[in-house]
C-alpha atoms as a PDB file:
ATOM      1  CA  UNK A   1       0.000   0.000   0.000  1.00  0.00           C
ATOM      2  CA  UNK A   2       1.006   3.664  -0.647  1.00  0.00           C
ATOM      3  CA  UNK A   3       2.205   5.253   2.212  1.00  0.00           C
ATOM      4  CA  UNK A   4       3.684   9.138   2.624  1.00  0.00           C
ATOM      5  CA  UNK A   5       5.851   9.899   5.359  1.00  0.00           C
ATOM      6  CA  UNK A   6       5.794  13.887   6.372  1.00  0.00           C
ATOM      7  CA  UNK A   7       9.165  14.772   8.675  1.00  0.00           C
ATOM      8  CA  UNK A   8       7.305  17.168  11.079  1.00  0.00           C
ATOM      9  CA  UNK A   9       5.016  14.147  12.176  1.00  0.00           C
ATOM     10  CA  UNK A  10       8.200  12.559  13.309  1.00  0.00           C
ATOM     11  CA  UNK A  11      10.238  14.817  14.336  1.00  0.00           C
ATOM     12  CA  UNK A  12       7.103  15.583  16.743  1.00  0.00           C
ATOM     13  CA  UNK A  13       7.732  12.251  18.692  1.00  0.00           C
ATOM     14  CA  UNK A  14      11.534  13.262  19.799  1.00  0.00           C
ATOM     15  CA  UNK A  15      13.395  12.998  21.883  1.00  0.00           C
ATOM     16  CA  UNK A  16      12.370   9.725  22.544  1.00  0.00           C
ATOM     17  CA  UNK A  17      12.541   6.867  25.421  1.00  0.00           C
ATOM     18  CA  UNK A  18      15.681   7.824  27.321  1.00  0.00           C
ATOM     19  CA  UNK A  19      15.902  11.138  25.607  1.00  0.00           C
ATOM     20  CA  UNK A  20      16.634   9.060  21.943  1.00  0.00           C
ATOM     21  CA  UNK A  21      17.119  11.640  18.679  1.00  0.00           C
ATOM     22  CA  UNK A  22      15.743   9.101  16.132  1.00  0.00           C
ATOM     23  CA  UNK A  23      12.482   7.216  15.565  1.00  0.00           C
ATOM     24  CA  UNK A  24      11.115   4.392  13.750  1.00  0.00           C
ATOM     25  CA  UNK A  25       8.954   5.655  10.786  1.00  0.00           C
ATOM     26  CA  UNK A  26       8.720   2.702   8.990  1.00  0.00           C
ATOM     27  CA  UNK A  27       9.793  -1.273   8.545  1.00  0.00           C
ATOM     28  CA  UNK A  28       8.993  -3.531   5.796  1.00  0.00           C
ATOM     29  CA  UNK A  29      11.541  -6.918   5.884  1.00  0.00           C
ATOM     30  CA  UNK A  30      14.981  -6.163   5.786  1.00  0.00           C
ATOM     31  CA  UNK A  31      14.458  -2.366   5.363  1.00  0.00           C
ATOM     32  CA  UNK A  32      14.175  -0.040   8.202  1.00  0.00           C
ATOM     33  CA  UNK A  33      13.308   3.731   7.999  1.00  0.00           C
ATOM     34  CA  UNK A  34      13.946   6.014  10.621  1.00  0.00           C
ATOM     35  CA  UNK A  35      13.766   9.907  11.258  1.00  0.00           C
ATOM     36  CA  UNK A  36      16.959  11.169  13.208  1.00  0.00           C
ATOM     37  CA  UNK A  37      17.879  14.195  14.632  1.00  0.00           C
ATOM     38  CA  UNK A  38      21.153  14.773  16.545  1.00  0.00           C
ATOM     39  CA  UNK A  39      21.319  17.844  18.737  1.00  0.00           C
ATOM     40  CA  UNK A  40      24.977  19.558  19.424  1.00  0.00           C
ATOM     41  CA  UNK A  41      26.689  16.426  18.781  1.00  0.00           C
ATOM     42  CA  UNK A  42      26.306  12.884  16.810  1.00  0.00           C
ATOM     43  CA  UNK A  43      27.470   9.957  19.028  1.00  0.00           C
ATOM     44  CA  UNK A  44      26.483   7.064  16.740  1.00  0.00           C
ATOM     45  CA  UNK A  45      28.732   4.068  16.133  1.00  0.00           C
ATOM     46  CA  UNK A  46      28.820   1.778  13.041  1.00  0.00           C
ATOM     47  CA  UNK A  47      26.346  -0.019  11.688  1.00  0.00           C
ATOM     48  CA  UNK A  48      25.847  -3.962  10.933  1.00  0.00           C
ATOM     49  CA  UNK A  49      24.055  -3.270   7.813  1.00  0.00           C
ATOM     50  CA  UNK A  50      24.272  -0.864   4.941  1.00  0.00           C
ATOM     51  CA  UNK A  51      22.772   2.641   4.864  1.00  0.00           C
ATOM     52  CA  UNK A  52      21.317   5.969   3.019  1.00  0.00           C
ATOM     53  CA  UNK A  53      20.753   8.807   4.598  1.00  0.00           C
ATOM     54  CA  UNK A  54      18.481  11.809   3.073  1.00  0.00           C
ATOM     55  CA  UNK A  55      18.926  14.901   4.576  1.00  0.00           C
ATOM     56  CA  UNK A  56      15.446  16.572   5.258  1.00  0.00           C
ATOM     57  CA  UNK A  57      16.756  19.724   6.798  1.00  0.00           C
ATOM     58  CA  UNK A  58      20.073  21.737   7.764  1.00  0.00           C
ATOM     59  CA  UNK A  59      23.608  21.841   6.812  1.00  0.00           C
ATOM     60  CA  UNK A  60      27.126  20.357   8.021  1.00  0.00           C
ATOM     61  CA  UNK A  61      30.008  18.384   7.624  1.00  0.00           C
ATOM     62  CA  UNK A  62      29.807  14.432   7.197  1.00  0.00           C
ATOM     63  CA  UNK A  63      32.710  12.356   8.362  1.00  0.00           C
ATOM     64  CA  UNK A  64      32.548   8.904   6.403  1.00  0.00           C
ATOM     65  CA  UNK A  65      35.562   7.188   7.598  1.00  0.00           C
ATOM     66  CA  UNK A  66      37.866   9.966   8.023  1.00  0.00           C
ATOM     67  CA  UNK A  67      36.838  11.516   4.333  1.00  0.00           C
ATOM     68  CA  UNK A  68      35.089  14.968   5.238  1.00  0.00           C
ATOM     69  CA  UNK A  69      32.560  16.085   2.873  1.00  0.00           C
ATOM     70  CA  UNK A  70      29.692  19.172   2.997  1.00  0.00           C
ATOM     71  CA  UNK A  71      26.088  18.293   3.148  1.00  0.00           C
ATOM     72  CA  UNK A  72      22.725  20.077   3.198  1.00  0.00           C
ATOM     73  CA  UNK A  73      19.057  19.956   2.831  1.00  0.00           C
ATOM     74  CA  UNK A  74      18.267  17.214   0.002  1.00  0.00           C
ATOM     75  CA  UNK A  75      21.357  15.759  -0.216  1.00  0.00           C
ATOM     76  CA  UNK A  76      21.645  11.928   0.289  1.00  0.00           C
ATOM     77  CA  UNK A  77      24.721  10.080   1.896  1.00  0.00           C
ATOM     78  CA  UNK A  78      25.476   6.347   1.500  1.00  0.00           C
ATOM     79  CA  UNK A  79      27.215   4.275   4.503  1.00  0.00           C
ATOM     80  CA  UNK A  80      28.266   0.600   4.043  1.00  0.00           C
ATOM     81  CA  UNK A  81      28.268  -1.468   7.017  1.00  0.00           C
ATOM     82  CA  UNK A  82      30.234  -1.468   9.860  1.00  0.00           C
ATOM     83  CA  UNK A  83      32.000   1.658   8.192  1.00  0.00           C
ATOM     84  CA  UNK A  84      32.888   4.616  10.773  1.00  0.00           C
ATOM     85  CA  UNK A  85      30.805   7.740  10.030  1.00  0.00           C
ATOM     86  CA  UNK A  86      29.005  10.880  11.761  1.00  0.00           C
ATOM     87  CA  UNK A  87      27.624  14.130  11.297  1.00  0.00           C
ATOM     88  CA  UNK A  88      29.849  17.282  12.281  1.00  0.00           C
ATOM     89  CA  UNK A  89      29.413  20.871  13.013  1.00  0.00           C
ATOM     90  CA  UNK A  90      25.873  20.384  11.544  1.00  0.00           C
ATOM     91  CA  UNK A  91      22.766  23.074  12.533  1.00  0.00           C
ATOM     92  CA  UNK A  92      20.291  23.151  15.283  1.00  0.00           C
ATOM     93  CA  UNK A  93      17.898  22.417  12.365  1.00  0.00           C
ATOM     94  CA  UNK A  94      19.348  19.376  11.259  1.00  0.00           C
ATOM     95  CA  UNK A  95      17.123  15.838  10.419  1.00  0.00           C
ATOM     96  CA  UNK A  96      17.336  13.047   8.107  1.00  0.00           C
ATOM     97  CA  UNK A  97      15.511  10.072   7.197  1.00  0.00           C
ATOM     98  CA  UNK A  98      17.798   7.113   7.247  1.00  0.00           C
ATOM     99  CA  UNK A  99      17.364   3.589   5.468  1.00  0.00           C
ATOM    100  CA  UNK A 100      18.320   0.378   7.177  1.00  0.00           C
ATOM    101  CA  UNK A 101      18.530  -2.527   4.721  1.00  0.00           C
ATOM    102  CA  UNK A 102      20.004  -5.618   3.366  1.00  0.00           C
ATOM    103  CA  UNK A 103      21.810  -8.679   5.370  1.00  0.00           C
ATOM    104  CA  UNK A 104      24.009  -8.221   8.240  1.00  0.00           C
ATOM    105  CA  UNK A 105      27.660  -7.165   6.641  1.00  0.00           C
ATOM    106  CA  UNK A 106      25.899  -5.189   4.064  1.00  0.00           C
ATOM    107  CA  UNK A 107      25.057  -6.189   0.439  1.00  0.00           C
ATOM    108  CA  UNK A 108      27.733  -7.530  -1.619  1.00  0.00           C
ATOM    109  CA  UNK A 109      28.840  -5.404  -4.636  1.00  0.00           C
END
């Protein structure tokens, strides 16, 4: 079924349990959407699976691995798994969907 997804709706239900910055839109068998939105800093560790991030909102630096690159509002950002990565001097504003999918280890090219 056809389903739309608006930000604000999300964004409406953080912080979450335990003061959380992301939340579970949306999961449909090995795919996972979620809404996150860091404030002042990102803490995240690597992931077990492979992952796209579109940015809904604000602007900063992503760190994939130790490769710095800009980002804003539209942009999207691919992680394979377990590969170190975080968001950097990014704005108050910032949010992004991110996409959880694929096996454990990430796909295989």
């Amino acid at each position: 079924r056809e389903m739309t997804l608006h930000p604000a709706d999300w964004l409406a239900r953080l912080p979450g349990a335990g003061g959380a910055r992301y939340v579970r839109a949306l999961r449909h068998g090995s795919m996972e959407l979620e809404l996150y939105a860091p404030r002042g800093a990102d803490a995240q560790e690597p992931h077990a699976r492979d992952e796209l991030y579109f940015v809904v909102s604000g602007q900063g630096r992503f760190d994939l691995d130790g490769v710095i690159t800009l980002f804003s509002a539209g942009d999207a950002l691919f992680v394979p798994a377990f590969t170190p990565h975080r968001f950097i001097d990014f704005s108050d504003d910032f949010a992004t969907w991110v996409v959880f999918y694929g096996p454990v280890g990430g796909e295989k090219p």
